[in-house]
PDB file of N, CA and C in Angstrom:
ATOM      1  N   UNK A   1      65.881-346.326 -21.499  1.00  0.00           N
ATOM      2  CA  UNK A   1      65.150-345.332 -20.745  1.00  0.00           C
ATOM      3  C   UNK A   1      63.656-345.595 -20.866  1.00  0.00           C
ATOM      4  N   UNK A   2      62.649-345.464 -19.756  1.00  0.00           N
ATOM      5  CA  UNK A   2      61.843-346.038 -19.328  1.00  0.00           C
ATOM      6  C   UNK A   2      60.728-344.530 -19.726  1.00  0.00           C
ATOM      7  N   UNK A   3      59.942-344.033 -20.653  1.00  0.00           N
ATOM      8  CA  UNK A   3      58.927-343.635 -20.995  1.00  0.00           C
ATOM      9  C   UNK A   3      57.836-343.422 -20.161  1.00  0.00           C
ATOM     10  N   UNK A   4      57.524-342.090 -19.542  1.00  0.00           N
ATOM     11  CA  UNK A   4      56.750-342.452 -18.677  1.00  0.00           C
ATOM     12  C   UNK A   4      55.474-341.328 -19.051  1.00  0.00           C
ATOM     13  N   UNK A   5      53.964-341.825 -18.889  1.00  0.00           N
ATOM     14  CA  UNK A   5      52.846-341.482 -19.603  1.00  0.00           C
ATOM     15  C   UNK A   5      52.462-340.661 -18.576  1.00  0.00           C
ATOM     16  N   UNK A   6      51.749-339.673 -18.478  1.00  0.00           N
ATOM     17  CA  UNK A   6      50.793-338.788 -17.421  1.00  0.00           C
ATOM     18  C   UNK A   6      49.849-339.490 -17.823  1.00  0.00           C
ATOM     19  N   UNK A   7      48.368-340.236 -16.771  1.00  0.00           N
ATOM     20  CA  UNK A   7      47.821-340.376 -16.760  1.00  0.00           C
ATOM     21  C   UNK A   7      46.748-339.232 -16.369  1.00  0.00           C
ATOM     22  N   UNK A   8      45.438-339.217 -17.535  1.00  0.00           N
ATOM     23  CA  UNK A   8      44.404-338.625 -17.183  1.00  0.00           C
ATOM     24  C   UNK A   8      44.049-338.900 -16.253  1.00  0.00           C
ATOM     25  N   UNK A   9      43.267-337.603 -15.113  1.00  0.00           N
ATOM     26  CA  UNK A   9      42.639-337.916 -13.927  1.00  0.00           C
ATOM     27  C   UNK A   9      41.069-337.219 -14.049  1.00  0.00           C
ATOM     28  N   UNK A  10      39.846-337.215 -12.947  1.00  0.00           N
ATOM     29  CA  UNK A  10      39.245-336.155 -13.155  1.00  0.00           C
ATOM     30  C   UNK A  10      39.504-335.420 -11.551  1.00  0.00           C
ATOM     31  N   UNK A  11      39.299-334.197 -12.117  1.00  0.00           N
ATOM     32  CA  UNK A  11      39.833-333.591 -10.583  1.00  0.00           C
ATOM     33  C   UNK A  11      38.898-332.510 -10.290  1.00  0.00           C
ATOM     34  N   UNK A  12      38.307-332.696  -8.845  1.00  0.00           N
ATOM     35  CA  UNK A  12      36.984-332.356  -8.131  1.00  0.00           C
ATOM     36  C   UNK A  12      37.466-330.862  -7.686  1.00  0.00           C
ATOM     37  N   UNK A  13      36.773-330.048  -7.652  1.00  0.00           N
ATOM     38  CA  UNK A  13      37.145-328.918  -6.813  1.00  0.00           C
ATOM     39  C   UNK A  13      35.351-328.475  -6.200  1.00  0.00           C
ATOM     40  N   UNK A  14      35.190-327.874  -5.240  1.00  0.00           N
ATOM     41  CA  UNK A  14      34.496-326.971  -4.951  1.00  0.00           C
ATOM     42  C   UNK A  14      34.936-325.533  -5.554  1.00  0.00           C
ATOM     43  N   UNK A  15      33.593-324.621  -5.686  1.00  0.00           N
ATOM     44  CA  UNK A  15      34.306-323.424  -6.523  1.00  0.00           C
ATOM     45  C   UNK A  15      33.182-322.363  -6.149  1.00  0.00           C
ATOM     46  N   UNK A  16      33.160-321.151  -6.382  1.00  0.00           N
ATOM     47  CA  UNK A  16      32.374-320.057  -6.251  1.00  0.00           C
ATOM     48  C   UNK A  16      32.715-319.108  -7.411  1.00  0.00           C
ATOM     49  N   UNK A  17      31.949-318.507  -8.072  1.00  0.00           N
ATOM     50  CA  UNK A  17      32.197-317.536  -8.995  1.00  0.00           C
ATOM     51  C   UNK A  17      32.988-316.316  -8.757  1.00  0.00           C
ATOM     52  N   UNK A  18      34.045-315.920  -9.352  1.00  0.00           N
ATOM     53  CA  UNK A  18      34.183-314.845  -9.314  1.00  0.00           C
ATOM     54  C   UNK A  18      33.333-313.535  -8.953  1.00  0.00           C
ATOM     55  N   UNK A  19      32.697-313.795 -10.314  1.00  0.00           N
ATOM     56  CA  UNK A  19      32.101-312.698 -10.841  1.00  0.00           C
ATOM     57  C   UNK A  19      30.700-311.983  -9.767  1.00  0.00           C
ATOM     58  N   UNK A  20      30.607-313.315  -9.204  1.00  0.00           N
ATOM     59  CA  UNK A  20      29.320-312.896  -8.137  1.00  0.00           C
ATOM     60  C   UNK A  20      29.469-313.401  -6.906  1.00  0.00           C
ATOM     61  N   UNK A  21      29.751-312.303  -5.834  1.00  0.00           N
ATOM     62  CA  UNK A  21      30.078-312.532  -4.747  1.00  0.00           C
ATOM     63  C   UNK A  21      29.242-312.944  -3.730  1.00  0.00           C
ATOM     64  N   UNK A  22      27.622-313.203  -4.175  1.00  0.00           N
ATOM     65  CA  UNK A  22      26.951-314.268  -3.480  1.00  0.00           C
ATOM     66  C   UNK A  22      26.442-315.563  -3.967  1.00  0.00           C
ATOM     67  N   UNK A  23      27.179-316.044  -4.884  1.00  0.00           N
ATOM     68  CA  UNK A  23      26.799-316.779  -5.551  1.00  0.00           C
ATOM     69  C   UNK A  23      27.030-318.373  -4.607  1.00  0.00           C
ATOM     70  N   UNK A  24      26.976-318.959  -4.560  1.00  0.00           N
ATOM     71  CA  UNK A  24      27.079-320.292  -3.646  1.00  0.00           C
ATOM     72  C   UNK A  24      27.981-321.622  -3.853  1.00  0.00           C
ATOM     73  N   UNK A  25      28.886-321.808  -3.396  1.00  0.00           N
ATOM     74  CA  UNK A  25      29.434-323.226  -3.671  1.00  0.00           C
ATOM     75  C   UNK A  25      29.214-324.429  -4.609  1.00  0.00           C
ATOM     76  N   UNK A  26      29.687-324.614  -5.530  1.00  0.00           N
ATOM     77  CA  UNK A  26      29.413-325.412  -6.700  1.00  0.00           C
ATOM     78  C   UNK A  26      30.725-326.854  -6.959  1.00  0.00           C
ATOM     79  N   UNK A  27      30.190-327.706  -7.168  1.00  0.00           N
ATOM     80  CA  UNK A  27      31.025-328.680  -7.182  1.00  0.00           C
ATOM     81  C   UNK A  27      31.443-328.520  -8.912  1.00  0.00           C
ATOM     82  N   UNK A  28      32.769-328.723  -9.444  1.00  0.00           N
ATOM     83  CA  UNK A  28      33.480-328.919 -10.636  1.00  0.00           C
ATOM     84  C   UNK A  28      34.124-330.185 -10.915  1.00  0.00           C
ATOM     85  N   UNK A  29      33.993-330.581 -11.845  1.00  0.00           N
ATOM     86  CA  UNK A  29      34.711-331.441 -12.554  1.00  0.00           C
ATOM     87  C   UNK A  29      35.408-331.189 -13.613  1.00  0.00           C
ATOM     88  N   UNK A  30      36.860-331.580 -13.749  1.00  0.00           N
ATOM     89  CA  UNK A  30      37.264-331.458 -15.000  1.00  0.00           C
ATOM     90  C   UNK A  30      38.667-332.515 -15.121  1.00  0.00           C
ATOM     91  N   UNK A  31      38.690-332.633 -16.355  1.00  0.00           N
ATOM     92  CA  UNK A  31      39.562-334.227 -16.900  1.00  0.00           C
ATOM     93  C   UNK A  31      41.088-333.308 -17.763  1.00  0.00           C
ATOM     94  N   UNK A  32      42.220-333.473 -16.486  1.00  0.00           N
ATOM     95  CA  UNK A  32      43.315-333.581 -16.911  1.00  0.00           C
ATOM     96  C   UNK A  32      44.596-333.683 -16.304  1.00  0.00           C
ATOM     97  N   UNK A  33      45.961-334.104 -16.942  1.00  0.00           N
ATOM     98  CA  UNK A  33      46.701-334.934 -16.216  1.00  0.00           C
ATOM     99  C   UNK A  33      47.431-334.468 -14.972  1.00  0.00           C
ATOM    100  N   UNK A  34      46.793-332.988 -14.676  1.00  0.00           N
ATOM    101  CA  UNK A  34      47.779-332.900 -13.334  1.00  0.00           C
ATOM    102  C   UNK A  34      46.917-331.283 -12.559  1.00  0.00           C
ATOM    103  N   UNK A  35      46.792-331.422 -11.484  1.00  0.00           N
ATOM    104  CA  UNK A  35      46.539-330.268 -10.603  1.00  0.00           C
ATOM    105  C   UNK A  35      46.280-329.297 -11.157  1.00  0.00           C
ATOM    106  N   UNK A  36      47.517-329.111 -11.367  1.00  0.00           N
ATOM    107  CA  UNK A  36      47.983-327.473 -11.889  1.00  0.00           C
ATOM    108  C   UNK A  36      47.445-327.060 -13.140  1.00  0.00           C
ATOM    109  N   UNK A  37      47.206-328.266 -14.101  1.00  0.00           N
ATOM    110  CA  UNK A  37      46.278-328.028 -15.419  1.00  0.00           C
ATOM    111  C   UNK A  37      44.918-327.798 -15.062  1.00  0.00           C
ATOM    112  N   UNK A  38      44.012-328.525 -14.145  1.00  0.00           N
ATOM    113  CA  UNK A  38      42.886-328.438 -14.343  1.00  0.00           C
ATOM    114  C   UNK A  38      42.518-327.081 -13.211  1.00  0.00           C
ATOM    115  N   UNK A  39      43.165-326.473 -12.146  1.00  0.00           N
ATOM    116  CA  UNK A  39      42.967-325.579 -12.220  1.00  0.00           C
ATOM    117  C   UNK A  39      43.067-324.478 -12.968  1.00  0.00           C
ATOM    118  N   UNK A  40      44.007-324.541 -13.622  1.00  0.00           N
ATOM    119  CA  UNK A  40      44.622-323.449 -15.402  1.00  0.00           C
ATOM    120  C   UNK A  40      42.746-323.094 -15.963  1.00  0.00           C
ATOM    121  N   UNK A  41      42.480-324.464 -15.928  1.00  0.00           N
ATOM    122  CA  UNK A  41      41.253-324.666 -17.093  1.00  0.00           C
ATOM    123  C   UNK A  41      40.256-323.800 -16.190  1.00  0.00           C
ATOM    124  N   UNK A  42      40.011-323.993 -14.481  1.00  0.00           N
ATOM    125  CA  UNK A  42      38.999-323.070 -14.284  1.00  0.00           C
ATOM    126  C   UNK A  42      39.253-321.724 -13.277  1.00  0.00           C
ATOM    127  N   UNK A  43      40.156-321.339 -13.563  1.00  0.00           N
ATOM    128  CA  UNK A  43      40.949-321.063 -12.106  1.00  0.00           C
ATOM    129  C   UNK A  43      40.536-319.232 -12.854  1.00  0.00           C
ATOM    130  N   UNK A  44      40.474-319.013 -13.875  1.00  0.00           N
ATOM    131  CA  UNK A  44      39.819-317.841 -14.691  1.00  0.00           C
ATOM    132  C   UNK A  44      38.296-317.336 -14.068  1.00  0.00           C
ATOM    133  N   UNK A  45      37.462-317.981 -13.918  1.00  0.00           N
ATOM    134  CA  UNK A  45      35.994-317.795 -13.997  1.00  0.00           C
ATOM    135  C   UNK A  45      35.557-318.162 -11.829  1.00  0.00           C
ATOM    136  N   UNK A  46      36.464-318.929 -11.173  1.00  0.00           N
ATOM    137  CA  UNK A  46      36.045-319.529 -10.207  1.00  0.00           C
ATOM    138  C   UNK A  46      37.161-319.425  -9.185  1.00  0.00           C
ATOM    139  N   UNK A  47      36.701-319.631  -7.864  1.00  0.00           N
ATOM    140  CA  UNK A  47      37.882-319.306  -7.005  1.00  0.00           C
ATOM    141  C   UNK A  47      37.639-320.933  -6.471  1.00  0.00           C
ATOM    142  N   UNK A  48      38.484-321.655  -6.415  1.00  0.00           N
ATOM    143  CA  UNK A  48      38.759-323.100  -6.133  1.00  0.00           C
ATOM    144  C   UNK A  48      39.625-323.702  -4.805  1.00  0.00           C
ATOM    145  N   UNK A  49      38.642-324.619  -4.369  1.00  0.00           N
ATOM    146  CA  UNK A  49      38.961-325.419  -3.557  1.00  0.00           C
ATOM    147  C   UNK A  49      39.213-326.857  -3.729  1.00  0.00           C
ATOM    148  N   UNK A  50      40.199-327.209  -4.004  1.00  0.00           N
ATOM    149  CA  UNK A  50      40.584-328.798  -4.072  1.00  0.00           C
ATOM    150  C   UNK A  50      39.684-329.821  -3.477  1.00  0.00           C
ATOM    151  N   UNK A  51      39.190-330.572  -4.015  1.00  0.00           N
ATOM    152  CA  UNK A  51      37.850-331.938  -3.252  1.00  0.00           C
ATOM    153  C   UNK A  51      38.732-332.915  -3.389  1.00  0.00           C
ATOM    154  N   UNK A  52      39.372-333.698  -4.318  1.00  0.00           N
ATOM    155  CA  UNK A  52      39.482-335.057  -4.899  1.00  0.00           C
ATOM    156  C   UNK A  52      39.943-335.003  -5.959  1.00  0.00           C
ATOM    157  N   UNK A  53      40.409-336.006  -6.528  1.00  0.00           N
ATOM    158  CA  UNK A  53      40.893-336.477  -7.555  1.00  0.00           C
ATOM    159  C   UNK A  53      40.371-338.338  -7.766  1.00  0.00           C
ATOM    160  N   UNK A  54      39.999-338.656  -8.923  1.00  0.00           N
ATOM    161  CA  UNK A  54      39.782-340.008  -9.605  1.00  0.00           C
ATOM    162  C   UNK A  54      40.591-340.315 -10.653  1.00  0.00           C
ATOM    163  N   UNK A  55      40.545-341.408 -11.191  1.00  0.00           N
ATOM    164  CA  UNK A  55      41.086-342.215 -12.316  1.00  0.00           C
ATOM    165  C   UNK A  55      40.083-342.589 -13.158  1.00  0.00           C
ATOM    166  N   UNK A  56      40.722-342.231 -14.383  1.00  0.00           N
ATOM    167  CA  UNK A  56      40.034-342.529 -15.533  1.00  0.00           C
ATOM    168  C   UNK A  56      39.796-343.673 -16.118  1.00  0.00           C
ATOM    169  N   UNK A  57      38.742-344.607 -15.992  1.00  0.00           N
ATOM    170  CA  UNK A  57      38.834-346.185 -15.941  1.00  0.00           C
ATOM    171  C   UNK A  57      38.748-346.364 -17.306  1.00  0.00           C
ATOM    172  N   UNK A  58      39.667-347.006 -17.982  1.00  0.00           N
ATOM    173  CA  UNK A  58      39.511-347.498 -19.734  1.00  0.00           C
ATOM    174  C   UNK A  58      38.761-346.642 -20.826  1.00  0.00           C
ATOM    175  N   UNK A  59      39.849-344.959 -20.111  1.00  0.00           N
ATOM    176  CA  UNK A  59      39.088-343.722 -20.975  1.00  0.00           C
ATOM    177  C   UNK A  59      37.710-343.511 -20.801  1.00  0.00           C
ATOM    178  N   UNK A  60      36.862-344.027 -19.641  1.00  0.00           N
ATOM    179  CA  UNK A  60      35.432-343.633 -19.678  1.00  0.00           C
ATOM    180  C   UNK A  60      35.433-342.123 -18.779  1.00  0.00           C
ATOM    181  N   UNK A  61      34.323-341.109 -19.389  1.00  0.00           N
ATOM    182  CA  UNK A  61      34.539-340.044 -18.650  1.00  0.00           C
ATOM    183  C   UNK A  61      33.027-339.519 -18.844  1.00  0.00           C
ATOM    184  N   UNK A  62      32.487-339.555 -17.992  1.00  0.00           N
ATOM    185  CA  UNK A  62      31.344-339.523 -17.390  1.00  0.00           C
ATOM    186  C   UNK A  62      31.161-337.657 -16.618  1.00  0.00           C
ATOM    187  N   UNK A  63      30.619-336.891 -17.288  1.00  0.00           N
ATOM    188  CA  UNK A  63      30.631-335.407 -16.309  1.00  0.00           C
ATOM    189  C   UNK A  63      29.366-334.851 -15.891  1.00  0.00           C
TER     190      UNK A  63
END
């Protein structure tokens, strides 16, 4: 049986604050292995729009 790794990603969203309803469009970054996690991570504080997703080149992570 063949082992299979989740690769880290970083995954882009556009976002706006909750908390302040004129607050303005903000680009996010955040580093982890799937969608559904890295919205988890901001999906509390920000209302999110999916941009992109990258690959994590030889663990370098640049934010």
């Amino acid at each position: 049986m063949i082992e299979q790794k989740h690769s880290t990603k970083i995954y882009l969203f556009a976002s706006v604050l909750r908390s302040d309803t004129k607050s303005h469009p903000i680009m996010q970054r955040v580093k982890a292995t799937s969608e559904k996690e890295a919205r988890r991570q901001l999906s509390r504080n920000y209302v999110l729009l999916f941009a992109g997703c990258l690959p994590v080149v030889s663990g370098v992570y640049h934010a």
